[in-house]
Protein backbone atom coordinates (compact mmCIF):
# COMPACT_ATOMS: atom_id res chain seq x y z
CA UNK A 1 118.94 125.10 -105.36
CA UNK A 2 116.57 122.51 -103.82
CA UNK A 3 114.11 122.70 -106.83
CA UNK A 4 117.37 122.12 -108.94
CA UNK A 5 117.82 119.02 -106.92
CA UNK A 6 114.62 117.67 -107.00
CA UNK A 7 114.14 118.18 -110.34
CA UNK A 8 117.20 116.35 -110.86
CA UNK A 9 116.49 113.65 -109.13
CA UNK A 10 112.47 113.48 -110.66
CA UNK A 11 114.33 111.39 -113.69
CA UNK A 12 115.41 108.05 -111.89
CA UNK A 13 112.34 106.76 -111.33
CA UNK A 14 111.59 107.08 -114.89
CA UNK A 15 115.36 105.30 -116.02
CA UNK A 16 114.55 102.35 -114.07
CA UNK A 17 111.82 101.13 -116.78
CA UNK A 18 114.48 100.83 -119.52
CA UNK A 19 114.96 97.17 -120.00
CA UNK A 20 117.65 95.23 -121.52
CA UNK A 21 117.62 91.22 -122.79
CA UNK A 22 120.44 89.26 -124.05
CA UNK A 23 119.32 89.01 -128.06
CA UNK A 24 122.41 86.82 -129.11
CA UNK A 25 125.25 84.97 -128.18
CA UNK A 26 127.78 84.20 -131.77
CA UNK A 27 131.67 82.84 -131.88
CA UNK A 28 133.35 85.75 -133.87
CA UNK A 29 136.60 83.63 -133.86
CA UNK A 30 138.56 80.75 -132.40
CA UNK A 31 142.04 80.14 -131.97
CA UNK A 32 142.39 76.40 -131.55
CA UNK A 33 145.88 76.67 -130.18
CA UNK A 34 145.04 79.09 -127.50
CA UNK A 35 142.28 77.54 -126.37
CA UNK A 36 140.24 80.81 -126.97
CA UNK A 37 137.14 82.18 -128.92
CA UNK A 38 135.69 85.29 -129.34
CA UNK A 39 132.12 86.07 -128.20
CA UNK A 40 129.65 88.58 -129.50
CA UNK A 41 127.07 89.64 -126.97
CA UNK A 42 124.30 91.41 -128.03
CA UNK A 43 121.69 93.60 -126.39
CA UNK A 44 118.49 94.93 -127.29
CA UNK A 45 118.13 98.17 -124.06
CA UNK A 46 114.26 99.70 -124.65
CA UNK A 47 113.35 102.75 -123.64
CA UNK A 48 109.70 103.39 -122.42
CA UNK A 49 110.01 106.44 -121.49
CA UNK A 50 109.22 110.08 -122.74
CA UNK A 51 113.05 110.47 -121.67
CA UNK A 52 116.08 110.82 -124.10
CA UNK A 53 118.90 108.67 -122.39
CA UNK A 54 122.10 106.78 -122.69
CA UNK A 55 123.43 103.83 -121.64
CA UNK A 56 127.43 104.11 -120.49
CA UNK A 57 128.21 100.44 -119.11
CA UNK A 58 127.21 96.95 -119.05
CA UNK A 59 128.88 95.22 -116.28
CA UNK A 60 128.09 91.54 -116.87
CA UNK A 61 128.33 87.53 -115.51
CA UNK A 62 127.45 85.30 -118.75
CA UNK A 63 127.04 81.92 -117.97
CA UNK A 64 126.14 78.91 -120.10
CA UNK A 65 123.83 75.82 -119.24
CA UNK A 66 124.39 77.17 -115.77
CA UNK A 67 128.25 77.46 -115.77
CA UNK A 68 129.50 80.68 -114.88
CA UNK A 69 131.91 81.39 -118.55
CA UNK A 70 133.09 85.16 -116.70
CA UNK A 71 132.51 88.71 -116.56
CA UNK A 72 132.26 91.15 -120.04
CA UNK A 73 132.26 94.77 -119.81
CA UNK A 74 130.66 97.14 -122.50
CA UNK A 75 131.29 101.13 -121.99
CA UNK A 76 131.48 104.42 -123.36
CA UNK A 77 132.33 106.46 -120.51
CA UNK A 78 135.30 107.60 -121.93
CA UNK A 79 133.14 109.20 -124.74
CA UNK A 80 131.07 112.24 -123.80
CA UNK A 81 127.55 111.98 -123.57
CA UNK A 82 126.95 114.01 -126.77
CA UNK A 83 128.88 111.06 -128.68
CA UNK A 84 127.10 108.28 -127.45
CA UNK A 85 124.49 106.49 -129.03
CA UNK A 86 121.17 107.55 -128.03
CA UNK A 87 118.59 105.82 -126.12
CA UNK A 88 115.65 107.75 -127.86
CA UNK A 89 111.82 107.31 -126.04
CA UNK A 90 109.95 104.60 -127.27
CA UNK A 91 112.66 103.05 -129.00
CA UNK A 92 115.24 100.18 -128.54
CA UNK A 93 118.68 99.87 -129.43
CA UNK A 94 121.17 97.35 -130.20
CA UNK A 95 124.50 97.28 -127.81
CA UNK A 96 127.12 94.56 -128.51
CA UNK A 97 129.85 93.68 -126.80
CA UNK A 98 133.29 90.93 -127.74
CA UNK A 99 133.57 88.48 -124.78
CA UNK A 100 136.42 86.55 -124.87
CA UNK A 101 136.20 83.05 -124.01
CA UNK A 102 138.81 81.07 -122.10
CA UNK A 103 139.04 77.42 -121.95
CA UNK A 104 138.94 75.74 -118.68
CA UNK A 105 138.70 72.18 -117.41
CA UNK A 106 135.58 73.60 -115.77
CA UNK A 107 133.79 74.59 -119.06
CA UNK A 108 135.08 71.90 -121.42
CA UNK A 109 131.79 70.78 -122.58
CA UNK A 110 130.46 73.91 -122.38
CA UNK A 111 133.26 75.58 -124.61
CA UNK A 112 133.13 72.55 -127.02
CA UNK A 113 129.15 73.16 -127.22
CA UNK A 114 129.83 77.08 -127.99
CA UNK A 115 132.23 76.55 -130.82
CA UNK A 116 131.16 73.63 -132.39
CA UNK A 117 127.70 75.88 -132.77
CA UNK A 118 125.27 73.30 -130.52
CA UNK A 119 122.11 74.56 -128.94
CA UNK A 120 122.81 75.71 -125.62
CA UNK A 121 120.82 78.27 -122.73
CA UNK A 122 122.82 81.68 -121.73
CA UNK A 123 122.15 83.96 -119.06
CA UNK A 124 123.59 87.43 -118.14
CA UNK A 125 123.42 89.03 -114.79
CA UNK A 126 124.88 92.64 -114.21
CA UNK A 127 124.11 96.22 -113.95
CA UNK A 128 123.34 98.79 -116.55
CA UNK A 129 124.11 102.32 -116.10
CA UNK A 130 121.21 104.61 -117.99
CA UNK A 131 121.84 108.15 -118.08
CA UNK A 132 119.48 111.17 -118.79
CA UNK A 133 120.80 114.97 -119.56
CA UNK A 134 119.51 114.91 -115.60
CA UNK A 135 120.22 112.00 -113.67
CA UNK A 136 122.24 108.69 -113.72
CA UNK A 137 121.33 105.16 -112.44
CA UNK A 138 122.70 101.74 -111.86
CA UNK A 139 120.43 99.26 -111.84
CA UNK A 140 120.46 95.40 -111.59
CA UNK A 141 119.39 93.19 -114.61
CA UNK A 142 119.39 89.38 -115.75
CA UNK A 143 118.22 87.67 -119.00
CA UNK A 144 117.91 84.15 -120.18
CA UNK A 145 118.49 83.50 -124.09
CA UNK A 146 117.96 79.55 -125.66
């Protein structure tokens, strides 16, 4: 039972090298009325490793020329790990996410900069979950993007 545990746990060290960076920030939509636009997120999460993995959530703060915009959530928990898309070694994959983006008299410029398409600097900050066949981590993570 103990080598079963410490074999177990043998595969976290290796999870924590998979990396993910913000890639892109685009408006999907805007309704004008509602004072709301659509966001997609995108990821690039590289693997490293000589491990097969997957990656069930991305718990994440985006923020824009330093304002905080809110959280986003991206997750396949729900799905079993079979169905997911995998993380395969030496490789990187793609993960986006829709954010949706509420007006505030906090963001104004900021939300008028998004929409309107003007050059502007995001950063995430979160946790990624990365899952082997063995083991499952949670691991803090920030990027910068612009």
């Amino acid at each position: 039972m103990l080598g079963l545990v410490l074999f177990a746990n043998s595969g976290q060290d290796v999870l924590t090298k998979v990396k993910l960076d913000l890639v892109s920030v685009k408006v999907l939509d805007e309704n004008k009325i509602g004072k709301r636009a659509h966001l997609e997120v995108a990821f690039n999460v590289t693997n490293p490793t000589t491990i097969t993995a997957t990656i069930p959530s991305i718990n994440y703060d985006l923020f824009v020329n330093g304002k905080d915009l809110g959280s986003g959530h991206y997750s396949t928990e729900d799905i079993a790990m079979a169905g997911r898309a995998p993380l395969f070694p030496d490789s990187t994959v793609k993960f986006t996410n829709t954010f949706e983006l509420v007006y505030t008299d906090q963001i104004s410029n900021e939300y008028q900069s998004i929409v309107s398409g003007q050059p502007v600097i995001y950063k995430v900050t979160g946790q990624v979950t990365v899952e082997s066949a063995w083991t499952l981590i949670t691991r803090d993570f920030k990027s910068t993007l612009g």
